[in-house]
C-alpha atoms as a PDB file:
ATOM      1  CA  UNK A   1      32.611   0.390 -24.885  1.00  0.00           C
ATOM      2  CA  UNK A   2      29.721  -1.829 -23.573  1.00  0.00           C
ATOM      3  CA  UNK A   3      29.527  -5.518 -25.236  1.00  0.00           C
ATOM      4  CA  UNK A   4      26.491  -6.256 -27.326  1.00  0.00           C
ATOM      5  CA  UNK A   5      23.360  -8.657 -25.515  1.00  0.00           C
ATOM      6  CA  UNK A   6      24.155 -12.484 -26.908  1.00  0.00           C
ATOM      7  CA  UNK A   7      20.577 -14.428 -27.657  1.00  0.00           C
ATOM      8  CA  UNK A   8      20.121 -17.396 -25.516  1.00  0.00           C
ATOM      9  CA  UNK A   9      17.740 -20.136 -26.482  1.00  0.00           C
ATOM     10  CA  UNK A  10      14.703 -19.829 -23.688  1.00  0.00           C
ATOM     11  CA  UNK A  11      14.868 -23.664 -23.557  1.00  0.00           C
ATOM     12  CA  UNK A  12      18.657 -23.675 -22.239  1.00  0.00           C
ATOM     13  CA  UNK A  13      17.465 -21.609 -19.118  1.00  0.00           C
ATOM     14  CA  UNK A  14      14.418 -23.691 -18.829  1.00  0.00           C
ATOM     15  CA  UNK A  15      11.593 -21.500 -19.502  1.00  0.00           C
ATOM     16  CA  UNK A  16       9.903 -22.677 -22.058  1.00  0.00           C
ATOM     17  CA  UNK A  17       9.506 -26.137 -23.856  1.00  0.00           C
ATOM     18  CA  UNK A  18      11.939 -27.140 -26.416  1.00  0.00           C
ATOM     19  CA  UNK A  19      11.755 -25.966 -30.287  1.00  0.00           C
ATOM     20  CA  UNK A  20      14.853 -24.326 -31.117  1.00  0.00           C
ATOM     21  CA  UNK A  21      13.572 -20.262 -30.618  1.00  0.00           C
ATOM     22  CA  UNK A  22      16.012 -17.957 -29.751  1.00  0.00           C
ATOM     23  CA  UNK A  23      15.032 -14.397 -28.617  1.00  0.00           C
ATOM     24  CA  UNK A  24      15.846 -12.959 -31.772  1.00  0.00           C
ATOM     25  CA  UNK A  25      13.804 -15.361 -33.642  1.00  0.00           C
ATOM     26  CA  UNK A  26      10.163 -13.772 -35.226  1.00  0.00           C
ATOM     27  CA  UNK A  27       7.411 -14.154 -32.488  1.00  0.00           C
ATOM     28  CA  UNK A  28       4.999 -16.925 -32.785  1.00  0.00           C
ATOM     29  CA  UNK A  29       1.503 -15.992 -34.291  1.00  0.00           C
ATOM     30  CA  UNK A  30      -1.781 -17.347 -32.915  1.00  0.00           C
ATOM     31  CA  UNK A  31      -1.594 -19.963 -35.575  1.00  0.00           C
ATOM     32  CA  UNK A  32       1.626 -21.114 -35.252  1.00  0.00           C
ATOM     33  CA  UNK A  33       1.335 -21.363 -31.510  1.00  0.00           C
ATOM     34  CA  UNK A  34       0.208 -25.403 -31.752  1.00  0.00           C
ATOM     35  CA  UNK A  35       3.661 -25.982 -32.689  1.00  0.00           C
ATOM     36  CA  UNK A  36       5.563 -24.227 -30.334  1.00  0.00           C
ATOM     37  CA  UNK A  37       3.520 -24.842 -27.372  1.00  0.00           C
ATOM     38  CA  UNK A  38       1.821 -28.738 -28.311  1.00  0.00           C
ATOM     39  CA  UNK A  39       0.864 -29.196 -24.868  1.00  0.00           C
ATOM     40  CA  UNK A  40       0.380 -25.968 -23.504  1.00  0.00           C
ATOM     41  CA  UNK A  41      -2.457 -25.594 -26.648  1.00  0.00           C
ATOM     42  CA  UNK A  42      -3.944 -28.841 -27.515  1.00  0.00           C
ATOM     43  CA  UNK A  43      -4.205 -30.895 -23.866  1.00  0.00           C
ATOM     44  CA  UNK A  44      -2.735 -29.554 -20.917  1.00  0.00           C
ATOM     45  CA  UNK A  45      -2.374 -31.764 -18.109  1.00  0.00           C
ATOM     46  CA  UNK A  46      -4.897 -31.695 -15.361  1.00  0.00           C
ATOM     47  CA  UNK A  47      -1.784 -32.694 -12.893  1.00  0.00           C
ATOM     48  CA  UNK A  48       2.022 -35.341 -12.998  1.00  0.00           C
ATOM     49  CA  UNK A  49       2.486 -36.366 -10.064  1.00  0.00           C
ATOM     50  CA  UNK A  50       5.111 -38.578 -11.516  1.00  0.00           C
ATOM     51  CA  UNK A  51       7.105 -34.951 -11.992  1.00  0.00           C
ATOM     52  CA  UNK A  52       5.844 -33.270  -8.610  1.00  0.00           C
ATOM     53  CA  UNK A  53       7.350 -36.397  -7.248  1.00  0.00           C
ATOM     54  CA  UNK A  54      10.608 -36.220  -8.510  1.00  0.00           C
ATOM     55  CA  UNK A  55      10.498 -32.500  -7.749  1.00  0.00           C
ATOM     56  CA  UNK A  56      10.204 -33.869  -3.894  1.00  0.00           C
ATOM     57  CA  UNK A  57      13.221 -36.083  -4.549  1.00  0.00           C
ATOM     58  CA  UNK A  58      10.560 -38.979  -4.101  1.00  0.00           C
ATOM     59  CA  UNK A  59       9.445 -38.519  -0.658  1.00  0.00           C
ATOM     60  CA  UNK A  60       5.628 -39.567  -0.613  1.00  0.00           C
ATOM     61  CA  UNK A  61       4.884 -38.275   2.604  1.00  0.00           C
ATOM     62  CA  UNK A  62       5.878 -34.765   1.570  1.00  0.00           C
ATOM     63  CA  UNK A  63       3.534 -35.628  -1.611  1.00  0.00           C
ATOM     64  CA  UNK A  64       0.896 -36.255   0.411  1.00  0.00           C
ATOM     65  CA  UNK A  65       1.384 -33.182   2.846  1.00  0.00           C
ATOM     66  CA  UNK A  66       1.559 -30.882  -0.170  1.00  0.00           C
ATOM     67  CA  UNK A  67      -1.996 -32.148  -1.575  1.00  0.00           C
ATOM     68  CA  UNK A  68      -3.489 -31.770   2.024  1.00  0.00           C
ATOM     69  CA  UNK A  69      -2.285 -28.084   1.768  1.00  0.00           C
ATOM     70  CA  UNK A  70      -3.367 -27.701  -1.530  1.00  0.00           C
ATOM     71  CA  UNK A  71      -7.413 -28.775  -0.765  1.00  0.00           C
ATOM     72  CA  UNK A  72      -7.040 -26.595   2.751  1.00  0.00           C
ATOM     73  CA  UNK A  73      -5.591 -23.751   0.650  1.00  0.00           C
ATOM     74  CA  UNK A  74      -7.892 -24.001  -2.481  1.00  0.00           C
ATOM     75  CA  UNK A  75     -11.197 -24.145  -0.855  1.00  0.00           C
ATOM     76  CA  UNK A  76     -10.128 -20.706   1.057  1.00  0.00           C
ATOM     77  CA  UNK A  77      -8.715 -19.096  -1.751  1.00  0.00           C
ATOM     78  CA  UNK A  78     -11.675 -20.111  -3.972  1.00  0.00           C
ATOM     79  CA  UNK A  79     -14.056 -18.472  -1.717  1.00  0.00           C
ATOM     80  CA  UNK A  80     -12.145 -14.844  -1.517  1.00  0.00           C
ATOM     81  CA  UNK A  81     -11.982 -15.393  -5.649  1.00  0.00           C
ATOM     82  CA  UNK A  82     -15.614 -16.393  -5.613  1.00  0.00           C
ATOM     83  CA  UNK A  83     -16.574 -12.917  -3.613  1.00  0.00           C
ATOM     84  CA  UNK A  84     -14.076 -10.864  -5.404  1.00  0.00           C
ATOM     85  CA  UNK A  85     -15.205 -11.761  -8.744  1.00  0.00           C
ATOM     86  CA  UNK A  86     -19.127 -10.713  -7.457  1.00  0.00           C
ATOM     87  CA  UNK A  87     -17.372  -7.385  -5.742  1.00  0.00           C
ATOM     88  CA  UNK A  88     -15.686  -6.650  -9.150  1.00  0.00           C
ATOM     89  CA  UNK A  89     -12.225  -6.507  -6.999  1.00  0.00           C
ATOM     90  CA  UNK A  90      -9.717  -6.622  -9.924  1.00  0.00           C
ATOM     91  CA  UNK A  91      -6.839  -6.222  -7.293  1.00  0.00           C
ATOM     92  CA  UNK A  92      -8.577  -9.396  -5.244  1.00  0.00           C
ATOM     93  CA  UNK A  93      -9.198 -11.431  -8.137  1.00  0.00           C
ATOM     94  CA  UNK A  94      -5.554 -10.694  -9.642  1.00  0.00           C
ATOM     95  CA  UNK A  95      -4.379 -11.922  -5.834  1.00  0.00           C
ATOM     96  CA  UNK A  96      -6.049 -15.106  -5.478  1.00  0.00           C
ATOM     97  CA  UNK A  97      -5.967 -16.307  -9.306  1.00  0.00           C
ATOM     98  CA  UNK A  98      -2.023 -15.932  -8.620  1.00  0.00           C
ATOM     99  CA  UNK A  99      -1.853 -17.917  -5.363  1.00  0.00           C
ATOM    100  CA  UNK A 100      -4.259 -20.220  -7.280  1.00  0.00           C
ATOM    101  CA  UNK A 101      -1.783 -20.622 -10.040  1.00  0.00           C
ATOM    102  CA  UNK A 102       1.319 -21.306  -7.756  1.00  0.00           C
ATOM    103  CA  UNK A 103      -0.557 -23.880  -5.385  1.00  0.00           C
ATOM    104  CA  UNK A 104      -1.904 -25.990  -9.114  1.00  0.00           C
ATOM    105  CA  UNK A 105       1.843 -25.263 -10.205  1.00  0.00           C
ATOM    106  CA  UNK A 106       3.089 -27.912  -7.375  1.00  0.00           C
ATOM    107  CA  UNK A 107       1.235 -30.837  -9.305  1.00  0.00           C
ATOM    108  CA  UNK A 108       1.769 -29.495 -12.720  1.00  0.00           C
ATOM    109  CA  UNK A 109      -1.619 -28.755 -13.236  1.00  0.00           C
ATOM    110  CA  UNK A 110      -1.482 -26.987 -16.688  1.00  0.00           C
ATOM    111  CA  UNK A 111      -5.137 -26.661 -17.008  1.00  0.00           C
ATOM    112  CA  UNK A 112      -5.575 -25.143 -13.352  1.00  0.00           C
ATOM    113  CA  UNK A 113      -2.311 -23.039 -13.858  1.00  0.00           C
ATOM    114  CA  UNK A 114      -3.790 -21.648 -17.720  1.00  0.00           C
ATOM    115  CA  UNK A 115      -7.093 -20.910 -16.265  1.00  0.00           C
ATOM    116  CA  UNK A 116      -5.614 -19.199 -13.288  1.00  0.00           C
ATOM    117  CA  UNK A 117      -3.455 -17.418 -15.058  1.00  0.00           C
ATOM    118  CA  UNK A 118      -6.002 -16.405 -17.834  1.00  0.00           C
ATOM    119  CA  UNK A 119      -8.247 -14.644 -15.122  1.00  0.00           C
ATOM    120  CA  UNK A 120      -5.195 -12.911 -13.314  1.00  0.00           C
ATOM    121  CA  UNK A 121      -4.398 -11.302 -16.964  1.00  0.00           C
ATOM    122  CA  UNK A 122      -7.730 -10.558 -17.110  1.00  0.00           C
ATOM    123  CA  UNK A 123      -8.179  -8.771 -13.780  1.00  0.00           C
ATOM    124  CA  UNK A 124      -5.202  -7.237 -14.584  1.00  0.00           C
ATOM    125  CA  UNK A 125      -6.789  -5.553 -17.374  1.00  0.00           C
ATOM    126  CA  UNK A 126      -9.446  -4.569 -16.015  1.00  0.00           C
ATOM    127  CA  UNK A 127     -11.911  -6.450 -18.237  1.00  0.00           C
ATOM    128  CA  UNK A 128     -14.659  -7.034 -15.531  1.00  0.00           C
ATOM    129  CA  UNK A 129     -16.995  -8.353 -17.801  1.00  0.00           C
ATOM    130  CA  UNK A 130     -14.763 -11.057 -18.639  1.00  0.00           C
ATOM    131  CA  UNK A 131     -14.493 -11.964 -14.937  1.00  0.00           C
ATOM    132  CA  UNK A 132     -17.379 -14.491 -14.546  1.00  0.00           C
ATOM    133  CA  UNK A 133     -16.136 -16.676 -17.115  1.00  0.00           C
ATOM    134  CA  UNK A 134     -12.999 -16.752 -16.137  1.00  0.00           C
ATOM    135  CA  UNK A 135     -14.042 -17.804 -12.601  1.00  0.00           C
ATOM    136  CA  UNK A 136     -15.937 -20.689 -14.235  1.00  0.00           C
ATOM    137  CA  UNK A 137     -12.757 -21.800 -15.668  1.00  0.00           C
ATOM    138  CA  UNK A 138     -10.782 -21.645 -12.807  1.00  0.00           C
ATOM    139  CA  UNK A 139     -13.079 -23.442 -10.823  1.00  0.00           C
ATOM    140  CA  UNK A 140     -13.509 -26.157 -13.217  1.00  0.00           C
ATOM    141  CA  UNK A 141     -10.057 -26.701 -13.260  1.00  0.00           C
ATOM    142  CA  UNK A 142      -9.135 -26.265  -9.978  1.00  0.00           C
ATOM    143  CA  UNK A 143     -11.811 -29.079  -9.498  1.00  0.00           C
ATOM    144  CA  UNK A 144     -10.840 -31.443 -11.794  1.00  0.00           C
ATOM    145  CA  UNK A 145      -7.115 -31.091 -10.215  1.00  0.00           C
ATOM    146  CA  UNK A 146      -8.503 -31.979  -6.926  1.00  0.00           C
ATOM    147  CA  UNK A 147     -10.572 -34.628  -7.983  1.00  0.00           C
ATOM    148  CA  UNK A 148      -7.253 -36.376  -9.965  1.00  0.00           C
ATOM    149  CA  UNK A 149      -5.022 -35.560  -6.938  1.00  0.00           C
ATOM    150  CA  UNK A 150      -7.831 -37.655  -5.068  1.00  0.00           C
ATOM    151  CA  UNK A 151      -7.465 -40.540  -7.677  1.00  0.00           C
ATOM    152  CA  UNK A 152      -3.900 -40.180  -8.027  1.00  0.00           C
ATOM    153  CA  UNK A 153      -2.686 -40.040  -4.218  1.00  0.00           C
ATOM    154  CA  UNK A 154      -4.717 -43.149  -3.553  1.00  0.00           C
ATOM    155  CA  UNK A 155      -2.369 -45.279  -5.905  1.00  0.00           C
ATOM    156  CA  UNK A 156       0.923 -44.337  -3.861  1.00  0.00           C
END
Protein backbone atom coordinates (compact mmCIF):
# COMPACT_ATOMS: atom_id res chain seq x y z
CA UNK A 1 0.00 0.00 0.00
CA UNK A 2 1.36 3.42 -1.21
CA UNK A 3 1.56 6.28 1.65
CA UNK A 4 -0.69 9.26 1.20
CA UNK A 5 1.11 12.90 -0.31
CA UNK A 6 1.86 15.10 3.13
CA UNK A 7 1.16 19.11 2.35
CA UNK A 8 4.21 21.16 2.71
CA UNK A 9 3.99 24.87 3.28
CA UNK A 10 5.44 26.48 -0.25
CA UNK A 11 7.32 28.94 2.02
CA UNK A 12 9.45 26.02 3.78
CA UNK A 13 10.87 25.07 0.25
CA UNK A 14 11.25 28.65 -0.63
CA UNK A 15 8.95 29.30 -3.37
CA UNK A 16 6.85 31.66 -2.47
CA UNK A 17 6.78 34.53 0.20
CA UNK A 18 5.68 33.80 3.62
CA UNK A 19 1.80 33.66 4.77
CA UNK A 20 1.17 30.42 6.21
CA UNK A 21 -0.57 28.53 2.78
CA UNK A 22 -0.23 25.09 2.55
CA UNK A 23 -1.13 23.23 -0.72
CA UNK A 24 -4.25 22.10 0.56
CA UNK A 25 -5.30 25.45 1.60
CA UNK A 26 -8.33 27.23 -0.85
CA UNK A 27 -6.54 29.11 -3.77
CA UNK A 28 -6.18 32.77 -3.54
CA UNK A 29 -8.80 34.87 -5.55
CA UNK A 30 -7.88 37.98 -7.55
CA UNK A 31 -8.92 39.98 -4.57
CA UNK A 32 -7.28 38.38 -2.01
CA UNK A 33 -4.05 38.25 -3.93
CA UNK A 34 -2.73 41.84 -2.18
CA UNK A 35 -2.36 39.85 0.83
CA UNK A 36 -0.65 36.97 -0.16
CA UNK A 37 1.62 38.47 -2.60
CA UNK A 38 2.13 42.46 -0.94
CA UNK A 39 5.02 43.00 -3.02
CA UNK A 40 4.60 40.98 -5.90
CA UNK A 41 1.01 43.21 -6.34
CA UNK A 42 1.34 46.60 -4.96
CA UNK A 43 5.31 47.68 -5.77
CA UNK A 44 7.61 45.31 -7.10
CA UNK A 45 11.10 46.17 -7.00
CA UNK A 46 12.75 47.58 -10.03
CA UNK A 47 16.12 45.67 -8.71
CA UNK A 48 18.23 44.72 -4.69
CA UNK A 49 21.31 44.68 -5.28
CA UNK A 50 21.76 44.47 -1.58
CA UNK A 51 20.24 40.64 -2.18
CA UNK A 52 22.04 39.96 -5.67
CA UNK A 53 25.01 40.80 -3.58
CA UNK A 54 24.70 38.49 -0.97
CA UNK A 55 23.65 35.95 -3.59
CA UNK A 56 27.48 36.57 -4.92
CA UNK A 57 28.71 35.97 -1.38
CA UNK A 58 29.70 39.80 -1.61
CA UNK A 59 32.13 39.83 -4.33
CA UNK A 60 31.64 43.30 -6.18
CA UNK A 61 33.61 42.53 -9.02
CA UNK A 62 31.40 39.57 -9.91
CA UNK A 63 28.46 42.28 -9.30
CA UNK A 64 29.78 44.34 -11.64
CA UNK A 65 30.60 41.58 -14.34
CA UNK A 66 27.03 40.31 -14.05
CA UNK A 67 25.47 43.93 -14.87
CA UNK A 68 27.98 44.27 -17.86
CA UNK A 69 26.42 40.94 -19.11
CA UNK A 70 23.15 41.91 -18.36
CA UNK A 71 23.22 45.46 -20.70
CA UNK A 72 25.33 43.24 -23.50
CA UNK A 73 22.64 40.55 -23.18
CA UNK A 74 19.48 42.81 -22.92
CA UNK A 75 20.06 45.08 -25.76
CA UNK A 76 20.42 41.72 -28.05
CA UNK A 77 17.67 39.99 -26.67
CA UNK A 78 15.46 43.12 -26.85
CA UNK A 79 16.02 43.43 -30.46
CA UNK A 80 15.05 39.57 -31.45
CA UNK A 81 11.82 40.38 -28.94
CA UNK A 82 11.35 43.68 -30.70
CA UNK A 83 11.23 41.75 -34.34
CA UNK A 84 9.44 38.80 -33.04
CA UNK A 85 6.69 40.67 -31.55
CA UNK A 86 6.29 42.63 -35.31
CA UNK A 87 6.71 38.88 -37.00
CA UNK A 88 3.92 37.62 -34.63
CA UNK A 89 6.60 34.72 -33.59
CA UNK A 90 4.81 33.38 -30.45
CA UNK A 91 7.63 30.67 -30.18
CA UNK A 92 10.35 33.80 -30.47
CA UNK A 93 8.64 36.02 -28.22
CA UNK A 94 7.98 33.08 -25.57
CA UNK A 95 12.09 32.55 -26.02
CA UNK A 96 13.39 35.86 -25.41
CA UNK A 97 10.69 37.13 -22.73
CA UNK A 98 12.14 33.93 -20.78
CA UNK A 99 15.86 34.71 -21.16
CA UNK A 100 14.63 38.27 -20.38
CA UNK A 101 13.11 37.12 -17.18
CA UNK A 102 16.18 35.03 -15.96
CA UNK A 103 18.87 37.81 -16.85
CA UNK A 104 16.29 40.71 -14.60
CA UNK A 105 16.02 37.65 -12.08
CA UNK A 106 19.95 38.16 -11.17
CA UNK A 107 19.14 41.74 -9.68
CA UNK A 108 15.76 40.91 -8.40
CA UNK A 109 14.10 42.93 -10.73
CA UNK A 110 10.39 42.10 -9.93
CA UNK A 111 9.01 44.57 -12.29
CA UNK A 112 11.33 43.37 -15.30
CA UNK A 113 10.80 39.65 -14.18
CA UNK A 114 6.49 40.30 -13.99
CA UNK A 115 6.54 42.00 -17.26
CA UNK A 116 8.69 39.37 -18.81
CA UNK A 117 6.95 36.84 -17.58
CA UNK A 118 3.45 38.37 -18.40
CA UNK A 119 4.38 38.44 -22.22
CA UNK A 120 5.94 34.82 -22.20
CA UNK A 121 2.31 33.64 -20.78
CA UNK A 122 0.98 35.57 -23.27
CA UNK A 123 2.89 34.24 -26.27
CA UNK A 124 2.30 31.15 -24.86
CA UNK A 125 -1.26 31.54 -25.45
CA UNK A 126 -1.24 32.62 -28.40
CA UNK A 127 -2.93 35.97 -27.76
CA UNK A 128 -1.08 37.99 -30.54
CA UNK A 129 -3.04 40.88 -30.11
CA UNK A 130 -1.95 41.21 -26.69
CA UNK A 131 1.69 41.13 -27.86
CA UNK A 132 2.41 44.87 -28.42
CA UNK A 133 1.53 45.80 -25.06
CA UNK A 134 3.22 43.45 -23.51
CA UNK A 135 6.44 44.44 -25.35
CA UNK A 136 5.85 47.98 -24.05
CA UNK A 137 5.96 46.62 -20.65
CA UNK A 138 8.85 44.70 -20.93
CA UNK A 139 10.75 47.31 -22.35
CA UNK A 140 9.82 49.78 -19.83
CA UNK A 141 10.93 47.66 -17.29
CA UNK A 142 13.78 46.25 -18.61
CA UNK A 143 14.75 50.03 -18.92
CA UNK A 144 14.12 51.23 -15.77
CA UNK A 145 16.28 48.08 -14.40
CA UNK A 146 19.12 49.25 -16.42
CA UNK A 147 18.87 52.68 -15.67
CA UNK A 148 18.84 51.72 -11.53
CA UNK A 149 21.64 49.15 -12.11
CA UNK A 150 23.45 52.35 -13.63
CA UNK A 151 22.62 54.39 -10.40
CA UNK A 152 23.09 51.61 -8.16
CA UNK A 153 26.60 50.12 -9.38
CA UNK A 154 28.03 53.60 -9.20
CA UNK A 155 27.61 53.66 -5.28
CA UNK A 156 29.79 50.37 -4.76
Amino acid sequence: MTSPVVAQPLHEAGHFPTNGALYNEPVPTPSSHSQVFPSVISSPSICDLPAALARMAGDVELLKKIAEFFREDSVQIMEALRQAVIDGDMKGIEHASHSLKGLAAHFNGEAAVLAAARLEQIAASGDLAQTASGFAKVEEEISRLDAALTNELAKL
